[in-house]
Protein backbone atom coordinates (compact mmCIF):
# COMPACT_ATOMS: atom_id res chain seq x y z
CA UNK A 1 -11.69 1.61 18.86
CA UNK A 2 -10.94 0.47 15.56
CA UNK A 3 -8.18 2.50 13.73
CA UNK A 4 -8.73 3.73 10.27
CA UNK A 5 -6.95 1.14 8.40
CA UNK A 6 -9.04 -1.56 10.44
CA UNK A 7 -12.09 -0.13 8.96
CA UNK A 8 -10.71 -0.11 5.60
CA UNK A 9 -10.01 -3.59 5.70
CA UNK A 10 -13.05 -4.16 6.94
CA UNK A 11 -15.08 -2.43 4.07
CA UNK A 12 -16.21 -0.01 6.53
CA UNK A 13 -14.70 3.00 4.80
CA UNK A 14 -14.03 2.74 0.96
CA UNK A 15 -10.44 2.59 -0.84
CA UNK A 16 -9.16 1.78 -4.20
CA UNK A 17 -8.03 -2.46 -3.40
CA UNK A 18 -5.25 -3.92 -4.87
CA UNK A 19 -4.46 -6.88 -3.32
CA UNK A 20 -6.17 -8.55 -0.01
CA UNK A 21 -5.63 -11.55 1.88
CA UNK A 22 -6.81 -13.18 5.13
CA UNK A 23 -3.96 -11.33 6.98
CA UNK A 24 -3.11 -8.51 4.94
CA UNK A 25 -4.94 -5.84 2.81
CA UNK A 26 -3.04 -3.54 0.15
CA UNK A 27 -5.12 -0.12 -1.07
CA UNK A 28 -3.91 2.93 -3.08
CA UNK A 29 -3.29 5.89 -0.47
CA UNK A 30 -5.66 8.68 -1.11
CA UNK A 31 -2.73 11.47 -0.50
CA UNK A 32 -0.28 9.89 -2.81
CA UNK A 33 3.39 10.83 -2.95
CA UNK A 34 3.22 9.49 -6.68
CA UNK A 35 0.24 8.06 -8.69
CA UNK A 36 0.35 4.26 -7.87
CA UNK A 37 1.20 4.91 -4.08
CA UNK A 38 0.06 2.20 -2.07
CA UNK A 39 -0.13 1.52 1.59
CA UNK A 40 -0.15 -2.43 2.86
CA UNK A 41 -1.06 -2.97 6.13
CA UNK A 42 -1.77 -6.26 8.67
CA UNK A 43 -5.36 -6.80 9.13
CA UNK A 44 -4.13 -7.22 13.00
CA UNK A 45 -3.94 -3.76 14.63
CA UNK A 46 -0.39 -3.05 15.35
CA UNK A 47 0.62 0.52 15.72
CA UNK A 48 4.25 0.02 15.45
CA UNK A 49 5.76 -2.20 12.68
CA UNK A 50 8.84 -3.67 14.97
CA UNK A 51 6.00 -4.99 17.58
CA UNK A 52 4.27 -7.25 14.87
CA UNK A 53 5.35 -10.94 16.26
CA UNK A 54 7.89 -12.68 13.27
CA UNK A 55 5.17 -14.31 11.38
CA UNK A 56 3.36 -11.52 10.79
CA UNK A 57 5.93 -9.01 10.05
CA UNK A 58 7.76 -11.27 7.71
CA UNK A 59 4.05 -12.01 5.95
CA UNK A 60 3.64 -8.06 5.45
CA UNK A 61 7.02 -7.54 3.76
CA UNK A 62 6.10 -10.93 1.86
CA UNK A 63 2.73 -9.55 1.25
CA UNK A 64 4.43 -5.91 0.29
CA UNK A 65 6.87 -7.37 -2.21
CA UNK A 66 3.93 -9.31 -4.23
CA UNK A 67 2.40 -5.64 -4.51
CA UNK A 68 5.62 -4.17 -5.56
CA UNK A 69 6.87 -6.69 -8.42
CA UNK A 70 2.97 -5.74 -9.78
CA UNK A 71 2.99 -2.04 -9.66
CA UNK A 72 6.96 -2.18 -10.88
CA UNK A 73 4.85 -4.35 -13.74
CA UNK A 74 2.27 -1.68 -14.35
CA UNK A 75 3.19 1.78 -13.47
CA UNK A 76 5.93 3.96 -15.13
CA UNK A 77 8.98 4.31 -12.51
CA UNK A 78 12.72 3.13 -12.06
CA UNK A 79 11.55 1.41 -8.68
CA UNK A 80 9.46 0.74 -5.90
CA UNK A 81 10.18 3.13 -2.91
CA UNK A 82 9.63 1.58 0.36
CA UNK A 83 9.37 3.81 3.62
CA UNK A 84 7.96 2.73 7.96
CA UNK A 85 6.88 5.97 9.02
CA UNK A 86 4.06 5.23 10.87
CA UNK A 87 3.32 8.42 12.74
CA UNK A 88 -0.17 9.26 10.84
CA UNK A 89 -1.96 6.44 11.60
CA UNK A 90 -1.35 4.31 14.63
CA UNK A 91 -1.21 1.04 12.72
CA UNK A 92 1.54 -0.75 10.71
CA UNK A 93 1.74 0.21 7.41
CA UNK A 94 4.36 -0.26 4.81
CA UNK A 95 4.28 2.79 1.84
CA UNK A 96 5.26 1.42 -1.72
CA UNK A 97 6.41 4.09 -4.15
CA UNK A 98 6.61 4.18 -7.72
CA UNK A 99 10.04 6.22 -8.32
CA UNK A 100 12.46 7.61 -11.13
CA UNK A 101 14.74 9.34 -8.33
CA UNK A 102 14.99 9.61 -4.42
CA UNK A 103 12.97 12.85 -4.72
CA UNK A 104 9.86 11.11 -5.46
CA UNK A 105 9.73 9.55 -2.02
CA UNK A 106 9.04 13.28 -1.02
CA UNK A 107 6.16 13.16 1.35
CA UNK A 108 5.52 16.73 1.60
CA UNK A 109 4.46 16.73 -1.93
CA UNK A 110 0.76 15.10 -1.66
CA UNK A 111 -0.94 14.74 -4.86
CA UNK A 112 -4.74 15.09 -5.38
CA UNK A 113 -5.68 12.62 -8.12
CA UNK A 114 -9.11 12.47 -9.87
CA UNK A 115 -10.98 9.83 -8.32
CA UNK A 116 -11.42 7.67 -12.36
CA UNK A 117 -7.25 7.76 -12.25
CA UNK A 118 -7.27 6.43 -8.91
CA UNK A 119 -9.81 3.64 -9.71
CA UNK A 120 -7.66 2.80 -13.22
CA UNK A 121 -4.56 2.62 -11.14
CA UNK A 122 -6.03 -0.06 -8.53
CA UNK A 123 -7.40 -2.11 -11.49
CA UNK A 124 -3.70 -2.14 -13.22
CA UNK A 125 -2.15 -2.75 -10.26
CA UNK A 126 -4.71 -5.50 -8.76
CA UNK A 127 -4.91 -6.98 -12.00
CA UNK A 128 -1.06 -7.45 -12.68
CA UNK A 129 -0.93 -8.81 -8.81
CA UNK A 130 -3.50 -11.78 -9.40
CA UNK A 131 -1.99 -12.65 -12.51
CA UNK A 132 1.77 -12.72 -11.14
CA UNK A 133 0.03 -14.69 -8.22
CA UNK A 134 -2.56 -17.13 -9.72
């Protein structure tokens, strides 16, 4: 059975997009740490990140750096936070953080955002990614 993430990379189940490719697909997590918190995941179903095969795991963190250098372009933080926890959801995913201070990357704090905010976030951030990738 597909997991989750499988569907919404399949357009099965709706997210807020910001950046896709053949292998990879980048959405806005819908119990952000932080406003601009984004999940990238392989469009292969992995559960654990340090099973992907070389190629693919160094064409996530490729894929997950691209994302970052856009929402460090767009989104007021310090950084990009980067945490593998992977328990949630039994497929690889990579969380991106905006951050001002290693207490952002709290994950007990989950934010509810207002699904307009959410959709102006993924524009900003998709937006800044094509044109830093064109």
């Amino acid at each position: 059975m597909a997991s989750i993430f499988s569907k919404i990379a399949a357009g099965e189940i709706p997210s807020y997009r910001v950046a896709s490719d053949d292998r990879y697909y980048a959405f806005l997590d819908i119990n952000p740490v932080a406003p601009g918190h984004v999940l990238v995941i392989p469009r292969k179903e992995v559960s654990y990140i340090f099973d992907l095969d070389n190629e693919d795991y160094i064409g996530l963190q490729m894929m997950a750096k691209r994302v970052a250098k856009a929402m460090k372009a767009v989104m007021p933080c310090e950084r990009i936070g980067v945490a593998v926890i992977g328990l949630e959801v039994p497929h690889t995913h990579i969380h991106l953080i905006p951050i001002t201070n290693e207490g952002d990357m709290n994950f007990a704090n989950k934010l509810s955002l207002d699904p307009k905010e959410m959709e102006e976030i993924a524009a900003r951030i998709s937006a800044e990614y094509d044109r830093q990738n064109a």
